[in-house]
C-alpha atoms as a PDB file:
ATOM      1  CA  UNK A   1      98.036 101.815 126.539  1.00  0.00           C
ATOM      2  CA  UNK A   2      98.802 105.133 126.711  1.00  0.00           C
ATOM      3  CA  UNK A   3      96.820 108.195 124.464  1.00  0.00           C
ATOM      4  CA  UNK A   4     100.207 108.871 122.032  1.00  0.00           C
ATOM      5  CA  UNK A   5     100.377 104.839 121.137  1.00  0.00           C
ATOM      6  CA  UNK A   6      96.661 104.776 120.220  1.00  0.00           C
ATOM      7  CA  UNK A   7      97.122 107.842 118.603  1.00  0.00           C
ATOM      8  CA  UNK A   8     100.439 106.212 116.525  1.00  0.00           C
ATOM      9  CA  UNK A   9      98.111 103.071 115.657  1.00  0.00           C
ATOM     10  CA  UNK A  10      94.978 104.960 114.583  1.00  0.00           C
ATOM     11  CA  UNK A  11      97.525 106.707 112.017  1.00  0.00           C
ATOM     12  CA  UNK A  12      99.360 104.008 111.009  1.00  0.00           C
ATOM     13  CA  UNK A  13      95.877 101.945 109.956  1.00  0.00           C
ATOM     14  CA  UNK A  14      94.325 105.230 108.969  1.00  0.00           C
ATOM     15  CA  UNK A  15      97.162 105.181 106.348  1.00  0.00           C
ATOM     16  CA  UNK A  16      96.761 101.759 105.304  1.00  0.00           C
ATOM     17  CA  UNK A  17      94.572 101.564 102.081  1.00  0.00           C
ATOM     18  CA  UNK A  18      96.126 105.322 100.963  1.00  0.00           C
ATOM     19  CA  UNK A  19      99.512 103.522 101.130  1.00  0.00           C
ATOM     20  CA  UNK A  20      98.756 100.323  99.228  1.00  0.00           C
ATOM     21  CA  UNK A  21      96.880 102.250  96.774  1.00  0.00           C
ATOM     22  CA  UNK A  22     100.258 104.822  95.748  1.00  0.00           C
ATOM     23  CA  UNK A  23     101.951 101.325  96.153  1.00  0.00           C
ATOM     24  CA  UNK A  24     100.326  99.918  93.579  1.00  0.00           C
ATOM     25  CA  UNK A  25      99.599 103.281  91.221  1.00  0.00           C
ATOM     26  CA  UNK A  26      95.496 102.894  91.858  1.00  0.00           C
ATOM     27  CA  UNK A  27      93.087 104.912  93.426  1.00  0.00           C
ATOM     28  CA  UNK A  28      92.080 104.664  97.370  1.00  0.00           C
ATOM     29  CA  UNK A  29      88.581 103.794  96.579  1.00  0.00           C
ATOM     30  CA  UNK A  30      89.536 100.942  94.516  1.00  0.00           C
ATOM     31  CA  UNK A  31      91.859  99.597  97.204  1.00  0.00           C
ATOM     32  CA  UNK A  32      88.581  99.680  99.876  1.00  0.00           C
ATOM     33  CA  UNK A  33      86.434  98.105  97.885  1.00  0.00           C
ATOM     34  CA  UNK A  34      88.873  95.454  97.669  1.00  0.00           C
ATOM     35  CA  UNK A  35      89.110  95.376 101.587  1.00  0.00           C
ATOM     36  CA  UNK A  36      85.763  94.982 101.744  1.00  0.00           C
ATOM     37  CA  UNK A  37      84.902  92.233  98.985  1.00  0.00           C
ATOM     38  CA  UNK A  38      83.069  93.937  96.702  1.00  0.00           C
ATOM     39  CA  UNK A  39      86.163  93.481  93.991  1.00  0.00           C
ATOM     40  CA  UNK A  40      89.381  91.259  93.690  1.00  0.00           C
ATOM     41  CA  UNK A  41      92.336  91.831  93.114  1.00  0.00           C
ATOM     42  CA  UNK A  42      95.328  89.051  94.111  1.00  0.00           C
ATOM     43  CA  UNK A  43      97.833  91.516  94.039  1.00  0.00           C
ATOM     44  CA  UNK A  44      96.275  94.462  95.745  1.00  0.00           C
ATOM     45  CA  UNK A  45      95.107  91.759  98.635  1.00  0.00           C
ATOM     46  CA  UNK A  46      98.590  90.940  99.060  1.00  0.00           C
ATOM     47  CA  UNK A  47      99.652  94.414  99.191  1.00  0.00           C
ATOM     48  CA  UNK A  48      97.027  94.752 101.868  1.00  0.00           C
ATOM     49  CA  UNK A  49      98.031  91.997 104.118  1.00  0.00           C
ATOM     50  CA  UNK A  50     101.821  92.979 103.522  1.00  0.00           C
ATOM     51  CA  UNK A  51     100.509  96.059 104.793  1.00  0.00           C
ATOM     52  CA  UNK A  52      98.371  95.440 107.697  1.00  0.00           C
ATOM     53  CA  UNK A  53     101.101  93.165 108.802  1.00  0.00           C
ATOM     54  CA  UNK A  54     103.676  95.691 108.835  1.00  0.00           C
ATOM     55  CA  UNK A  55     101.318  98.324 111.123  1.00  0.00           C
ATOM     56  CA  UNK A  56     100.591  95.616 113.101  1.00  0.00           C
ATOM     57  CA  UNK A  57     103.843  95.033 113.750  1.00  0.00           C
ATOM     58  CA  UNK A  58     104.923  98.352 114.629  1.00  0.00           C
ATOM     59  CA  UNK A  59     101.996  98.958 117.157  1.00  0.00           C
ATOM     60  CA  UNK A  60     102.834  95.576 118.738  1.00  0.00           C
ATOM     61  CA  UNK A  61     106.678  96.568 118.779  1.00  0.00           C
ATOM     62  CA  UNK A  62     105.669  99.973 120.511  1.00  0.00           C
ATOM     63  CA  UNK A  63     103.440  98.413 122.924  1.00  0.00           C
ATOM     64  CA  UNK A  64     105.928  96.333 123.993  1.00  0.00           C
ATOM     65  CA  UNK A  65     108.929  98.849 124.186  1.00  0.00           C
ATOM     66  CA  UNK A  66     110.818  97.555 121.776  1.00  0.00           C
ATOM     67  CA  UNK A  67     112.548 100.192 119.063  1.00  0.00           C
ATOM     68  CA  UNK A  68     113.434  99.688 115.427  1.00  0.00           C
ATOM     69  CA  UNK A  69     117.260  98.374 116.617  1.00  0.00           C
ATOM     70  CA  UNK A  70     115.642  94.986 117.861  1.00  0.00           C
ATOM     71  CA  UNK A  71     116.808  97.106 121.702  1.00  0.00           C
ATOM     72  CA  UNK A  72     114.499  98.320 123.931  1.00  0.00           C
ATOM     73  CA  UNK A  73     113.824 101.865 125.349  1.00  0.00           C
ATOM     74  CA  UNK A  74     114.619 102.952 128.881  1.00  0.00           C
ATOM     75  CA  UNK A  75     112.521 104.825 130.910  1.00  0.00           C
ATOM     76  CA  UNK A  76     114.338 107.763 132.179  1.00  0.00           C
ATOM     77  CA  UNK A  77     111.393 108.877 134.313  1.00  0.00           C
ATOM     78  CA  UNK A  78     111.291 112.119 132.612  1.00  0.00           C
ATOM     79  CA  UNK A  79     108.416 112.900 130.491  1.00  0.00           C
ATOM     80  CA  UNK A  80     109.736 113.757 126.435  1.00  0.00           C
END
């Protein structure tokens, strides 16, 4: 794993509850304390799991070369 994907993966979770929370019109605090137990919320769970799912996805889909297209990315040998 190179330094730029755990960089892209440490944003894209780092976003997470900030996300769900515009998402759903309700502050970030709320949102974490709903990750965490302390309050529930059916709907803002869901929005979380949609969520997680989604960065999940994304890191996996970098990791393994592919690109938004469904293709996947050639290595040209030069560095971008």
């Amino acid at each position: 794993m190179t330094a730029t994907t755990c960089a892209t993966a440490i944003s894209l979770l780092r976003g997470l509850y900030a996300r769900v929370a515009r998402d759903l019109g309700v502050d970030v605090s709320y949102v974490s304390r709903i990750a965490r137990g302390e309050r529930r919320s059916k709907v803002a769970e869901k929005a979380l799991n949609r969520e997680f799912s989604k960065a999940m996805k994304s890191i996996k889909n970098g990791l393994t070369g592919k690109n938004r297209n469904g293709g996947t990315r050639q290595w040209s040998g030069k560095r971008r």
